[in-house]
Protein backbone atom coordinates (compact mmCIF):
# COMPACT_ATOMS: atom_id res chain seq x y z
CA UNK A 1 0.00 0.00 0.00
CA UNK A 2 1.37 3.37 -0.97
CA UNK A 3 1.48 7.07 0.34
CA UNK A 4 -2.10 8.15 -0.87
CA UNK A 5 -1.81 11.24 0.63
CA UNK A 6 -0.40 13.45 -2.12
CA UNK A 7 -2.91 11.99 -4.83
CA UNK A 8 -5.71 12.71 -2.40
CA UNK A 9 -4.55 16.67 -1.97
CA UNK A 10 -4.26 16.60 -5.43
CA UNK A 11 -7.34 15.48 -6.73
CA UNK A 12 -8.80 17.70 -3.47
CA UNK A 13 -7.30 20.63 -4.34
CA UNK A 14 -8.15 20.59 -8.33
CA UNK A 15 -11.96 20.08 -7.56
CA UNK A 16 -12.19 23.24 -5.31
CA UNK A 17 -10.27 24.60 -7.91
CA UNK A 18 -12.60 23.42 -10.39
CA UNK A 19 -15.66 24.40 -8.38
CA UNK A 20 -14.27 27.72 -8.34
CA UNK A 21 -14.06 28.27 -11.89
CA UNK A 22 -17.35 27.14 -12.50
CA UNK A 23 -18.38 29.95 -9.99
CA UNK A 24 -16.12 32.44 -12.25
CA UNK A 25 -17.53 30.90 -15.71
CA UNK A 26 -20.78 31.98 -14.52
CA UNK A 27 -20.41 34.35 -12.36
CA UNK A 28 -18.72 36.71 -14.78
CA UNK A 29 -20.87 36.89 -17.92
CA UNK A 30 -23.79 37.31 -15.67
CA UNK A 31 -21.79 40.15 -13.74
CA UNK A 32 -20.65 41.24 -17.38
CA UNK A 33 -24.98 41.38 -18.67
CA UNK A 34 -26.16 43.01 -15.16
CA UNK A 35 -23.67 45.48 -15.17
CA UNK A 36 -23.81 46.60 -19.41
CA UNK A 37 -26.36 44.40 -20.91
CA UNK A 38 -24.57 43.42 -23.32
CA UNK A 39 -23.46 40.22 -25.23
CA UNK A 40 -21.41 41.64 -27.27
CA UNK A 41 -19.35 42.99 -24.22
CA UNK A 42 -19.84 39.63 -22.54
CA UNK A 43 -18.05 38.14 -25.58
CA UNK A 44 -15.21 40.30 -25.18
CA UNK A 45 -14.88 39.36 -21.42
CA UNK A 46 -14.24 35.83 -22.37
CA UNK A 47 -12.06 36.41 -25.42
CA UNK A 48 -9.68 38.35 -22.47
CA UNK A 49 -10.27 35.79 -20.40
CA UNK A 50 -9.29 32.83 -22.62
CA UNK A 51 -7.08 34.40 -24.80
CA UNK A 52 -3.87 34.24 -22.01
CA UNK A 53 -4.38 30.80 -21.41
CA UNK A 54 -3.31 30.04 -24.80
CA UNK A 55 -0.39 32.52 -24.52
CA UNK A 56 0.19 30.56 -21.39
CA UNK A 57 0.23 27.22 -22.45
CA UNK A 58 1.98 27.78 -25.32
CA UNK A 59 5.20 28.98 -23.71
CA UNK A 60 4.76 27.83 -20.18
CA UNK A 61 5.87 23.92 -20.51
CA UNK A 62 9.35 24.12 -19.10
CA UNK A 63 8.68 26.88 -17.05
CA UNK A 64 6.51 24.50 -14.75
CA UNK A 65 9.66 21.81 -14.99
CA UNK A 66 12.58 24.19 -13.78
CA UNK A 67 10.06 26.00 -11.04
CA UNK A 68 8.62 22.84 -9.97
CA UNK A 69 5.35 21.71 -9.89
CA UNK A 70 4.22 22.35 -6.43
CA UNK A 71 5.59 24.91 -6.42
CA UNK A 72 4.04 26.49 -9.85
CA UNK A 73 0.38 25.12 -8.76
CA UNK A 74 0.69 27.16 -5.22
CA UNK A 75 1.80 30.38 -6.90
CA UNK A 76 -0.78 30.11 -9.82
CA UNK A 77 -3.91 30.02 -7.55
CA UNK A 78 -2.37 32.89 -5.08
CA UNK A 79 -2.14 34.63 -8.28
CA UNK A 80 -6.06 33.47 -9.36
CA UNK A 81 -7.47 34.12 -6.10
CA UNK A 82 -5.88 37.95 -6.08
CA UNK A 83 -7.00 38.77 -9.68
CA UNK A 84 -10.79 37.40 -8.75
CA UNK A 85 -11.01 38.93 -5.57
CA UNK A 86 -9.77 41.89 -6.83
CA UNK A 87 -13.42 42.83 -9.13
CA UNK A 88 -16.10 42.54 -6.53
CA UNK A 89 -14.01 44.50 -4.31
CA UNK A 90 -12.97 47.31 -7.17
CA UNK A 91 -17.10 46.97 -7.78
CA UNK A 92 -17.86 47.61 -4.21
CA UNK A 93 -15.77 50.93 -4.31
CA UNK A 94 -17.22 52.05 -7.22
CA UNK A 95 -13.88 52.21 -9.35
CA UNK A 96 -14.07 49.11 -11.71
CA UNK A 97 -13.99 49.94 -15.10
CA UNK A 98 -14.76 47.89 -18.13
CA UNK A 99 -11.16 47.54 -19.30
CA UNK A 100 -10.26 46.61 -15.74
CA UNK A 101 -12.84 43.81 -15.73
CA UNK A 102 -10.89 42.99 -18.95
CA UNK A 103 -7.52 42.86 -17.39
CA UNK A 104 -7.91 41.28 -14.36
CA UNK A 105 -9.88 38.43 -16.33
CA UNK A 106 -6.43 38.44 -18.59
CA UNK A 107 -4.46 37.40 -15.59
CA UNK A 108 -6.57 35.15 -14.12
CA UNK A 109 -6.51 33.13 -17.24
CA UNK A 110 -3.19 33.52 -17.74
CA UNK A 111 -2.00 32.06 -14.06
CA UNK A 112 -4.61 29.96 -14.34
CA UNK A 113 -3.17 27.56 -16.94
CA UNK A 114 0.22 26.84 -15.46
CA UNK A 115 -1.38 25.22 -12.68
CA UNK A 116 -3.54 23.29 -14.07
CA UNK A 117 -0.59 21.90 -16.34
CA UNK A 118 1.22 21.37 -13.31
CA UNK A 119 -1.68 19.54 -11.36
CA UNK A 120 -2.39 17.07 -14.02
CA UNK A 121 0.90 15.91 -15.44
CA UNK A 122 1.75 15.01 -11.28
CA UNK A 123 -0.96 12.30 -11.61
CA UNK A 124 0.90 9.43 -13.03
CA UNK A 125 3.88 9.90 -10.65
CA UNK A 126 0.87 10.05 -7.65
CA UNK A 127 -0.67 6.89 -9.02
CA UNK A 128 2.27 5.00 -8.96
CA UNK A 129 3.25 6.42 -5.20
CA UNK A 130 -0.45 5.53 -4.03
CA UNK A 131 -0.19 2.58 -5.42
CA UNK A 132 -2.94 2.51 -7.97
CA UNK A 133 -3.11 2.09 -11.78
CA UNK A 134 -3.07 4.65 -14.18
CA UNK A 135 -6.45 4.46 -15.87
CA UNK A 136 -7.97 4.13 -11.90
CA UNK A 137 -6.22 7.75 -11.25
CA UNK A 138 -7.18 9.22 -14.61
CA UNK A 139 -10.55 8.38 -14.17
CA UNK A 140 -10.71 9.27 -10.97
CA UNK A 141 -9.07 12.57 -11.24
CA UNK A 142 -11.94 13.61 -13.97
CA UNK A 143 -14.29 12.36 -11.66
CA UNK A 144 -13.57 14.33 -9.06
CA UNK A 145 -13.29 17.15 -11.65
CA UNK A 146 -16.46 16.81 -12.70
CA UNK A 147 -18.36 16.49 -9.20
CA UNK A 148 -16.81 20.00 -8.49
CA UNK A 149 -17.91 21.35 -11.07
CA UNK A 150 -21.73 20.38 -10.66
CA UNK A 151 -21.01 22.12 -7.37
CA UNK A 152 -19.81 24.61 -7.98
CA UNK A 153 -22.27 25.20 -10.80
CA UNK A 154 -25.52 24.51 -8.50
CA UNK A 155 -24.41 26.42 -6.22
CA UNK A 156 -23.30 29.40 -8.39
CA UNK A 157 -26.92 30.10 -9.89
CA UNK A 158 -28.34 29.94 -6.34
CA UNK A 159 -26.07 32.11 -4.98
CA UNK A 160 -25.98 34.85 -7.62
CA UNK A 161 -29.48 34.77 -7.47
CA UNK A 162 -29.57 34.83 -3.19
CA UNK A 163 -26.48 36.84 -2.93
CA UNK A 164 -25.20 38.64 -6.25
CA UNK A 165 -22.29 38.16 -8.78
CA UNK A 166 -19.90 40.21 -6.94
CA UNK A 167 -20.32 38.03 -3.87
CA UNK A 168 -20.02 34.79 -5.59
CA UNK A 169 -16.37 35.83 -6.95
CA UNK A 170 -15.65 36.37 -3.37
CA UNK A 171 -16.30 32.55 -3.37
CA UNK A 172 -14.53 31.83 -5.81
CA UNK A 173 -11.51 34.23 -4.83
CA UNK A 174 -11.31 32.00 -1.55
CA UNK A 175 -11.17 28.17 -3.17
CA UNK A 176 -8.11 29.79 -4.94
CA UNK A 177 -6.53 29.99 -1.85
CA UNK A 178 -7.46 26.46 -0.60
CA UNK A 179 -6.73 25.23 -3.47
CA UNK A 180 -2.95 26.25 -2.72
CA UNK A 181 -2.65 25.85 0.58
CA UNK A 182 -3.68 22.00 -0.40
CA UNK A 183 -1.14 21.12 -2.68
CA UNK A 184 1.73 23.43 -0.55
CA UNK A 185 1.03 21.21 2.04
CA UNK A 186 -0.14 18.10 0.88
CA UNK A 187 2.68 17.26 -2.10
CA UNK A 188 5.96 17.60 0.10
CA UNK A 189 8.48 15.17 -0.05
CA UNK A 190 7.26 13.79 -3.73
CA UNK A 191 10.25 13.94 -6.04
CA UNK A 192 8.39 14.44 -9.52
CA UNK A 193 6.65 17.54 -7.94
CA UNK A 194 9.93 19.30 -7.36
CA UNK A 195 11.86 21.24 -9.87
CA UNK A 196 14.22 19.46 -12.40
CA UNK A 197 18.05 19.74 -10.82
CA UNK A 198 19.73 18.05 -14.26
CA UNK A 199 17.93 21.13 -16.42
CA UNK A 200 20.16 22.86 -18.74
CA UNK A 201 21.51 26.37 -16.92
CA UNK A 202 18.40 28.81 -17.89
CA UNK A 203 19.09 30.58 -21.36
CA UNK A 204 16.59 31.43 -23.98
CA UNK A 205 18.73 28.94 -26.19
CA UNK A 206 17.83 26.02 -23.49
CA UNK A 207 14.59 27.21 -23.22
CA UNK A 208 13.64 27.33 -26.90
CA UNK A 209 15.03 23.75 -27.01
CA UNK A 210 13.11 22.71 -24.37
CA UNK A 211 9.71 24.02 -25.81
CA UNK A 212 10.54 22.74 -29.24
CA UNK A 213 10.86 19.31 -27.67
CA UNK A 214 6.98 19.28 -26.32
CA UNK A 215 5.94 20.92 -29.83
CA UNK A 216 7.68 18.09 -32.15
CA UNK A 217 6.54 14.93 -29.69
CA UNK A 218 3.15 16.67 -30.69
CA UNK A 219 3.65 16.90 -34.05
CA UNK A 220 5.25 13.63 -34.67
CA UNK A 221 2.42 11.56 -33.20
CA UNK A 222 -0.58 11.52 -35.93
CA UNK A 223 -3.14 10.65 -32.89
CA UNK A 224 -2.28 13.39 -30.38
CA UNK A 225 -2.55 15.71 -33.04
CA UNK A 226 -5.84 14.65 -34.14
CA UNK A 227 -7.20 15.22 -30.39
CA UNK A 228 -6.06 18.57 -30.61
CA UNK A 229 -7.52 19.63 -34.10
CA UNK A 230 -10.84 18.16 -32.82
CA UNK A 231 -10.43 19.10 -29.19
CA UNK A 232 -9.73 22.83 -30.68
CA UNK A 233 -13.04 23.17 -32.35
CA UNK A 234 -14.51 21.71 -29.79
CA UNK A 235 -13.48 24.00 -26.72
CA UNK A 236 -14.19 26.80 -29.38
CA UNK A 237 -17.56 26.34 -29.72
CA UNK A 238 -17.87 24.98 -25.40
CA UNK A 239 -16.53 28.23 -24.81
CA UNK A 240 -19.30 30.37 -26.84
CA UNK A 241 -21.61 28.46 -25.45
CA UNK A 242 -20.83 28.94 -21.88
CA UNK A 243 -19.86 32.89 -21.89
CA UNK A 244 -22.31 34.05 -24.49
CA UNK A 245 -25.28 31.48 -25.39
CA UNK A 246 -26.77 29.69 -22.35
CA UNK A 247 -26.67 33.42 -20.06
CA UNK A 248 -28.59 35.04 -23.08
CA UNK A 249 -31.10 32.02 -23.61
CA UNK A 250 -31.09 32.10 -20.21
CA UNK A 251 -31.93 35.24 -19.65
CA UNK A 252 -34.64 35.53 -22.13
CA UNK A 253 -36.14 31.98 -21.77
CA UNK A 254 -34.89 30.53 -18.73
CA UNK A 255 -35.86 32.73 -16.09
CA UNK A 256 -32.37 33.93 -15.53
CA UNK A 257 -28.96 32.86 -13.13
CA UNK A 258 -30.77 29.86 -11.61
CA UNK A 259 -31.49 28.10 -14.65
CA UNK A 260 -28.09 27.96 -15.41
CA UNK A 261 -26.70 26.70 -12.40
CA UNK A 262 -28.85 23.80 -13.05
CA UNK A 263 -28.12 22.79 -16.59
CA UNK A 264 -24.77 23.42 -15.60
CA UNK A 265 -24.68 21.08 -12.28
CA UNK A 266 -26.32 18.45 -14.35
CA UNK A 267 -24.37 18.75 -17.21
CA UNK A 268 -21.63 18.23 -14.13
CA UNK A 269 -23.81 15.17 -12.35
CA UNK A 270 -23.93 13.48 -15.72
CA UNK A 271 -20.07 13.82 -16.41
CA UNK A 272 -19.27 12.30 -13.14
CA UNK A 273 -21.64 9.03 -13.98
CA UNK A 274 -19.92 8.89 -17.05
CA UNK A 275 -16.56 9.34 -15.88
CA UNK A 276 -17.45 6.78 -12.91
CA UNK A 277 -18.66 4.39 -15.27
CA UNK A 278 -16.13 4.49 -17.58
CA UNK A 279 -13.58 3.77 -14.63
CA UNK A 280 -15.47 0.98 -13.36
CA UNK A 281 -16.50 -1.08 -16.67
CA UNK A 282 -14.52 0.82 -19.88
CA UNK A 283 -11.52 -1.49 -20.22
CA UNK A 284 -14.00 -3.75 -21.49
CA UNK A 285 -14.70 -1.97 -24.54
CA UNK A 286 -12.70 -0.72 -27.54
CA UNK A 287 -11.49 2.86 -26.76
CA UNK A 288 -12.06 3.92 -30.01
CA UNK A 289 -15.95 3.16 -30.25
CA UNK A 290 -16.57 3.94 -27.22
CA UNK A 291 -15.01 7.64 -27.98
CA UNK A 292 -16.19 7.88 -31.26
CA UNK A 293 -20.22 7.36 -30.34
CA UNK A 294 -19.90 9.50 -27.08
CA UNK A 295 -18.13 12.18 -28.77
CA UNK A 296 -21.09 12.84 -31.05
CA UNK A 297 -23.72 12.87 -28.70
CA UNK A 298 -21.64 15.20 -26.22
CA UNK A 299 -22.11 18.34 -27.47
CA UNK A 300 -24.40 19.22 -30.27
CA UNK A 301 -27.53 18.04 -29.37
CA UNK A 302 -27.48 20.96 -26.80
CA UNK A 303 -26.96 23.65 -29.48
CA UNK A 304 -30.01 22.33 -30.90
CA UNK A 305 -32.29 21.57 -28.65
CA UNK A 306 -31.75 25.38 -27.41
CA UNK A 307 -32.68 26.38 -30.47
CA UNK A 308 -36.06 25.03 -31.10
CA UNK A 309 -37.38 24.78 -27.74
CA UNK A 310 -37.86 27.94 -24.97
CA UNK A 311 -37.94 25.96 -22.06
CA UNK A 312 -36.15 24.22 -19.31
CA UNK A 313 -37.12 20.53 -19.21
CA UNK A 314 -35.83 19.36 -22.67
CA UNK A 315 -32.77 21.23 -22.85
CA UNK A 316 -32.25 19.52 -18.71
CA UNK A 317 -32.23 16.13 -20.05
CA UNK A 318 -30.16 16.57 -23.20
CA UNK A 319 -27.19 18.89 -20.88
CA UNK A 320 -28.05 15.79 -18.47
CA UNK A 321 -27.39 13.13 -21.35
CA UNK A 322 -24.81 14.73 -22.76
CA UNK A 323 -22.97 14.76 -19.91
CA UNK A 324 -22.71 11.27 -19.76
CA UNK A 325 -21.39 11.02 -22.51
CA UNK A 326 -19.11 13.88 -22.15
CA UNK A 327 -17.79 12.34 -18.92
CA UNK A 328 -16.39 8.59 -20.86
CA UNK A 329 -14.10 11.53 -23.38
CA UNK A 330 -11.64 12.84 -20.74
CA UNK A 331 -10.75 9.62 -19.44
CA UNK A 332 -9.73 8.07 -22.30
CA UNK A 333 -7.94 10.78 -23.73
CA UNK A 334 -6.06 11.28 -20.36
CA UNK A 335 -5.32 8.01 -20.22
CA UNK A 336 -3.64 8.01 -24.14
CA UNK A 337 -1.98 11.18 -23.34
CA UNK A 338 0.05 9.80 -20.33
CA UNK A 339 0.74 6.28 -22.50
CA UNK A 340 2.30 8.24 -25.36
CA UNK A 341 4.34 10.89 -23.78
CA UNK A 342 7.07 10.05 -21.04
CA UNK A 343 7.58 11.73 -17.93
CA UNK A 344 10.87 13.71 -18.58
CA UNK A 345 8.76 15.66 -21.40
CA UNK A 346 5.14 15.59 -19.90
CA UNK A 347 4.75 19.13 -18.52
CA UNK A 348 6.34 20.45 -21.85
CA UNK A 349 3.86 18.42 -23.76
CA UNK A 350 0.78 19.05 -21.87
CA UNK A 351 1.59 22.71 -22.59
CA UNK A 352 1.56 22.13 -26.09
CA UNK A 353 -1.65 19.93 -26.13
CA UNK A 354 -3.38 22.84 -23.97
CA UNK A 355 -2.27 25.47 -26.56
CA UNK A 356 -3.68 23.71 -29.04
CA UNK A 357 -6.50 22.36 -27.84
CA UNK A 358 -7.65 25.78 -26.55
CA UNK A 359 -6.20 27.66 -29.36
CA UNK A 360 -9.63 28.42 -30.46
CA UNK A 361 -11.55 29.55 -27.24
CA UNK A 362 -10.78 33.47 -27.35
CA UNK A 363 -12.25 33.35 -31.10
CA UNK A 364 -15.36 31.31 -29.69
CA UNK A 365 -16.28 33.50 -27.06
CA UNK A 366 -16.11 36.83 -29.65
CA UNK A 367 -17.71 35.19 -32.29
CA UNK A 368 -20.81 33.77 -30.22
CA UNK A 369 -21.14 37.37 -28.52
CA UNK A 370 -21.28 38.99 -32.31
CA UNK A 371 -23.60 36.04 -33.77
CA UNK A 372 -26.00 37.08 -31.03
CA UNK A 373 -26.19 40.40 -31.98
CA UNK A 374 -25.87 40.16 -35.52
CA UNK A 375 -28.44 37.10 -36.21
CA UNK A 376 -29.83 36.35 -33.05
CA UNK A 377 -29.56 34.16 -30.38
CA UNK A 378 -31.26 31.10 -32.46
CA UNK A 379 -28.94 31.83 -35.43
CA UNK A 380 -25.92 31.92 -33.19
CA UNK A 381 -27.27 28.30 -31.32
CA UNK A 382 -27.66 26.88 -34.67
CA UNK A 383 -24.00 28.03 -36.52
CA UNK A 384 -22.19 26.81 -33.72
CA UNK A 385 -23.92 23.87 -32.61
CA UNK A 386 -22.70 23.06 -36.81
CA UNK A 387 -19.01 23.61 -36.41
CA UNK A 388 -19.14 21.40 -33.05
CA UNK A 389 -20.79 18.57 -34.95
CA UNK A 390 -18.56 18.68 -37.45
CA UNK A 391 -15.87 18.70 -35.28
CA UNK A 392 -16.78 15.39 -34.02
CA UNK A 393 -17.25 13.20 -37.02
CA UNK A 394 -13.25 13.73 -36.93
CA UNK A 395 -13.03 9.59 -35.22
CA UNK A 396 -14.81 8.47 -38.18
CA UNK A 397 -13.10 10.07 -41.16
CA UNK A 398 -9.42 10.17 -40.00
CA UNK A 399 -7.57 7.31 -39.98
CA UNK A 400 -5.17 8.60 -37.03
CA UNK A 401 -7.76 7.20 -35.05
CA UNK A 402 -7.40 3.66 -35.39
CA UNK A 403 -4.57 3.54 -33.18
CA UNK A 404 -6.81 4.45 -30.13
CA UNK A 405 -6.81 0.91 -29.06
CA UNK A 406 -2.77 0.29 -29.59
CA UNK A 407 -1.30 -1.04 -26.55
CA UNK A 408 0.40 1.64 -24.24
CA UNK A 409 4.01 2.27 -25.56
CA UNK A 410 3.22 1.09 -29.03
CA UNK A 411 4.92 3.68 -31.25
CA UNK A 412 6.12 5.65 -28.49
CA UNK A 413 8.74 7.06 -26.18
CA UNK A 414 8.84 4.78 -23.14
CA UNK A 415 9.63 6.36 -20.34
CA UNK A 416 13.63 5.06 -18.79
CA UNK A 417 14.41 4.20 -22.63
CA UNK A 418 15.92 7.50 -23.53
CA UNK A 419 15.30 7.00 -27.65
CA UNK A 420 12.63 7.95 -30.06
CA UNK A 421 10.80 5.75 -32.15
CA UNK A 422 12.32 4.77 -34.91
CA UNK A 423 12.23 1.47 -37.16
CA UNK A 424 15.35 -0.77 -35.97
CA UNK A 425 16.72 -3.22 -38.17
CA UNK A 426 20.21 -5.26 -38.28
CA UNK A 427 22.18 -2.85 -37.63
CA UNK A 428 20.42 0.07 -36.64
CA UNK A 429 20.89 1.79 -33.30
CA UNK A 430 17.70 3.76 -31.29
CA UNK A 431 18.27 7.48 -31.52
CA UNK A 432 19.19 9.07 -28.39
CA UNK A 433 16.22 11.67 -27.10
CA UNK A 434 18.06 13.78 -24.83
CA UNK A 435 20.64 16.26 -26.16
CA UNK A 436 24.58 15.09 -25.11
CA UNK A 437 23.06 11.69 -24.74
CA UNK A 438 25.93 8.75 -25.86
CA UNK A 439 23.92 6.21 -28.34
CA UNK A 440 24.95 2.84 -28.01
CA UNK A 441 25.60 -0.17 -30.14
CA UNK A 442 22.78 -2.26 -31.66
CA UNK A 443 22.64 -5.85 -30.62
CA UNK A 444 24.52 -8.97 -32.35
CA UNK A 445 22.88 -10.13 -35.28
CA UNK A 446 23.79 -12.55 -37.84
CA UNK A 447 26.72 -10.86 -39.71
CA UNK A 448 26.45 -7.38 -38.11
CA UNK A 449 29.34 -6.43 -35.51
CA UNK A 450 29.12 -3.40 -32.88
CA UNK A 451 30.30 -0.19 -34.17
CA UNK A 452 32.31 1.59 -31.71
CA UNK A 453 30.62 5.12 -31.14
CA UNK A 454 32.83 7.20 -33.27
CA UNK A 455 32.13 9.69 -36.07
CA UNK A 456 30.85 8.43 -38.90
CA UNK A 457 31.21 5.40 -38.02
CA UNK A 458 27.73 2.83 -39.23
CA UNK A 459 27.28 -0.77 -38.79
CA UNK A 460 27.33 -2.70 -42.07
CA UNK A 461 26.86 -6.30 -43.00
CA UNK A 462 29.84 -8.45 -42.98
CA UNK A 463 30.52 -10.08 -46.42
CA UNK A 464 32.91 -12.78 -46.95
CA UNK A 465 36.45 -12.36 -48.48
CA UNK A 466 36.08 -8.23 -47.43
CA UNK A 467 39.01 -7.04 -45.75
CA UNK A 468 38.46 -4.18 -43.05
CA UNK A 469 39.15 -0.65 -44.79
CA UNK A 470 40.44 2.09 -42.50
CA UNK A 471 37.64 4.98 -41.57
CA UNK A 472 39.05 7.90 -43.57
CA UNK A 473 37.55 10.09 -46.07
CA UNK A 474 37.76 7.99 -49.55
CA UNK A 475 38.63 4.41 -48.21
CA UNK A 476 36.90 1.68 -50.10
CA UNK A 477 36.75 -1.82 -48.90
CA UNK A 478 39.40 -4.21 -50.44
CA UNK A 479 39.22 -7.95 -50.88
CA UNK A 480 41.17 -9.74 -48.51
CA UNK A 481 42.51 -13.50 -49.24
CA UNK A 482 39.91 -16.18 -48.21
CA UNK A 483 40.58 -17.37 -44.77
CA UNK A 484 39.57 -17.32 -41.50
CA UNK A 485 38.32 -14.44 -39.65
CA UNK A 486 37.77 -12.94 -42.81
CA UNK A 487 35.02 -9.83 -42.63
CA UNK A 488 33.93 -6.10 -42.41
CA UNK A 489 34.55 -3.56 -40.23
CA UNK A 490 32.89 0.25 -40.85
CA UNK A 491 33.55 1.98 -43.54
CA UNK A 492 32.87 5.69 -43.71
CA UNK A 493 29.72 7.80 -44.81
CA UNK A 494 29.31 7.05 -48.20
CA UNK A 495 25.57 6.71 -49.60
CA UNK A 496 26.02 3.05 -49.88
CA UNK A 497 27.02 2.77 -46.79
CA UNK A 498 23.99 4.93 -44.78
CA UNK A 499 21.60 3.16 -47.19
CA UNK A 500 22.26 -0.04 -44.56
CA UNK A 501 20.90 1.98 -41.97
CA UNK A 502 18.34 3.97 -43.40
């Protein structure tokens, strides 16, 4: 039995976390229409909001290694709960302006992401010291994510209605702060979770390298780069649809703040079951139809149903449904994500992944608040609720996805191996993956020797009656007399001689 205790302040401290942003993702546009009536304005909130998080993820990979990951986490929800606490109480003395709204929404988002990043790539290394399997934590972890944010969601629309907007990012302000007094506390003493002694001395040089490194593992796997194409579109449109759409149908079919704490919480209730479920029985089905029918239903029935219908009950059971669904998506891609990408390059990664996957949010947000005002709220439900369904069919027409199901490591970077994939063959050595890194010989095989690790030195087949030919510039391999011992050492870089190990 292992040290649970650091996976258990984890996963506590991301769901008040998460609870807290649910607060914020309603609380805000709500604050934003009370206070100018306004979607368009509300629009612009979130595209401020959301736009430094993908500034943030793209650059802040191996700034969470060489600070640490505690570390980062505690400082990025200090920095959170400052920025949100900061608006009611500007509101309360009667100096907030619009364009501070605007900027302190900017830095929230932008010390949001960092922690998050450094939260979730701590979970495999907290599995393995509690003593429980990856797919368990994964699931569990979204489950727990989940649950907070039905929470915090419920209790957001009751509250704003009881209490105000200004109030609730009070709320909010404070789970910041437990949120890092959790994971200060709970996440000593765990070596992953510390910052990375053997890094390079800091230079923008080192530091390009190191974000290049999370950037080509992205590009150079044809699956994680078809979650984040997808994934983009589809946090595009999520993110119209929570800042802009539901507070406007809301508001003018709804019956206001309470009705969206509700779809929201059981939008939430369903993406714990699902997430729950998936834990309990989902190894027993493929990944990739599993994924590929719950990623349809997950979104875009909501879009429409909103639409067509100007009440609560049928739009409850679709968010309800389709958070079901939603809840089976996160675990599985969580799941692929820590398979394919080993821990010396995670945090760098995860950065990437974020960046892209979010890459579209800020332009979601803007365009939803201008759709509303330029063709309506219905015209807006029904354009995006398209590119989101579109989005999804992405399982069924790519081939990328096929490799869902591949067993974990298949194709990939193991983590303690050091190399890249690459096709071996007699002859052929791995490629080191860490800069300075000595490669070493390939195995014996019939008629291949060990090269020594020299310049331009390559293995090559041994041929009979071939006498060794020095490694200089222009040797060529003479015949020797027949005999014993008679064979090949290297010969230099000639294009006959890298075609061996090509």
């Amino acid at each position: 039995m292992g040290n649970r205790t650091p996976l258990a302040a984890v996963l506590a401290a991301n769901s008040i976390s998460t609870a807290g942003t649910s607060l914020t993702l309603i609380g805000v546009p709500w604050f934003v229409l009370e206070t100018t009536g306004s979607a368009g304005r509300a629009g612009l909130v979130a595209f401020c909001a959301t736009l430094p998080i993908v500034v943030a993820a793209l650059i802040g990979g191996p700034v969470v290694d060489r600070f640490g990951r505690r570390r980062t986490a505690v400082v990025s929800d200090a920095v959170c709960a400052a920025a949100i606490a900061a608006i009611p109480l500007l509101h309360f003395t009667g100096v907030l302006h619009f364009w501070m709204l605007c900027v302190l929404m900017a830095l929230n988002g932008f010390a949001h992401t960092p922690g998050n990043t450094a939260r979730y790539v701590l979970v495999p290394d907290l599995a393995e010291h509690a003593g429980t399997t990856l797919p368990r934590a994964a699931s569990l972890f979204d489950a727990v994510s989940r649950g907070a944010r039905m929470v915090g969601a419920a209790l957001a629309g009751l509250l704003i209605a009881l209490v105000g907007a200004e109030t609730v990012l009070l709320l909010d302000a404070a789970t910041f702060g437990l949120s890092a007094l959790l994971v200060g506390a709970g996440v000593r003493g765990v070596r992953a979770a510390e910052p990375r002694r053997t890094q390079a001395p800091v230079s923008l040089r080192a530091y390009g390298t190191e974000l290049r490194e999370g950037y080509a593992h992205v590009l150079g796997n044809r699956l994680l780069l078809a979650v984040v194409v997808m994934v983009m579109f589809m946090n595009g449109t999520d993110q119209g649809w929570n800042a802009v759409l539901l507070p406007v149908h809301a508001e003018a079919e709804l019956g206001g703040a309470p009705a969206i704490g509700l779809l929201t919480a059981l939008f939430g209730a369903g993406g714990l079951t699902g997430a729950l479920l998936y834990g309990a029985v989902g190894h027993r089905f493929s990944r990739r139809a599993v994924f590929t029918v719950c990623v349809i239903l997950c979104g875009a029935p909501r879009f429409l149903v909103a639409a067509v219908t100007g009440t609560t009950l049928p739009l409850a059971v679709t968010m309800l449904l389709g958070g079901v669904a939603g809840g089976v998506l996160n675990p599985i891609l969580t799941t692929v994500v820590y398979e394919r990408v080993p821990d010396r390059l995670r945090s760098r990664v995860s950065g990437a992944l974020t960046a892209g996957c979010e890459f579209a949010m800020p332009v979601g947000g803007l365009a939803a608040g201008l759709l509303v005002e330029g063709a309506g709220a219905t015209g807006a439900l029904l354009a995006m609720g398209g590119v989101f369904f579109l989005a999804t069919l992405s399982p069924l027409v790519f081939p990328s996805w096929r490799t869902l199901d591949d067993a974990p490591g298949a194709g990939t970077a193991r983590e303690g191996q050091g190399v890249r994939p690459v096709r071996e063959g007699p002859g052929v050595r791995p490629v080191p993956d860490e800069p300075g890194a000595e490669p070493k010989p390939a195995p014996d095989g019939p008629g291949v020797r060990p090269v020594p690790d020299e310049p331009g030195a390559r293995p090559v087949r041994e041929e009979p009656g071939t006498e060794p030919a020095p490694d200089e510039p222009g040797a060529e391999a003479k015949r020797a007399p027949d005999g014993p011992g008679a064979g090949a050492k290297p010969v230099p870089d000639t294009p006959k001689a890298k075609a061996g190990a090509q």
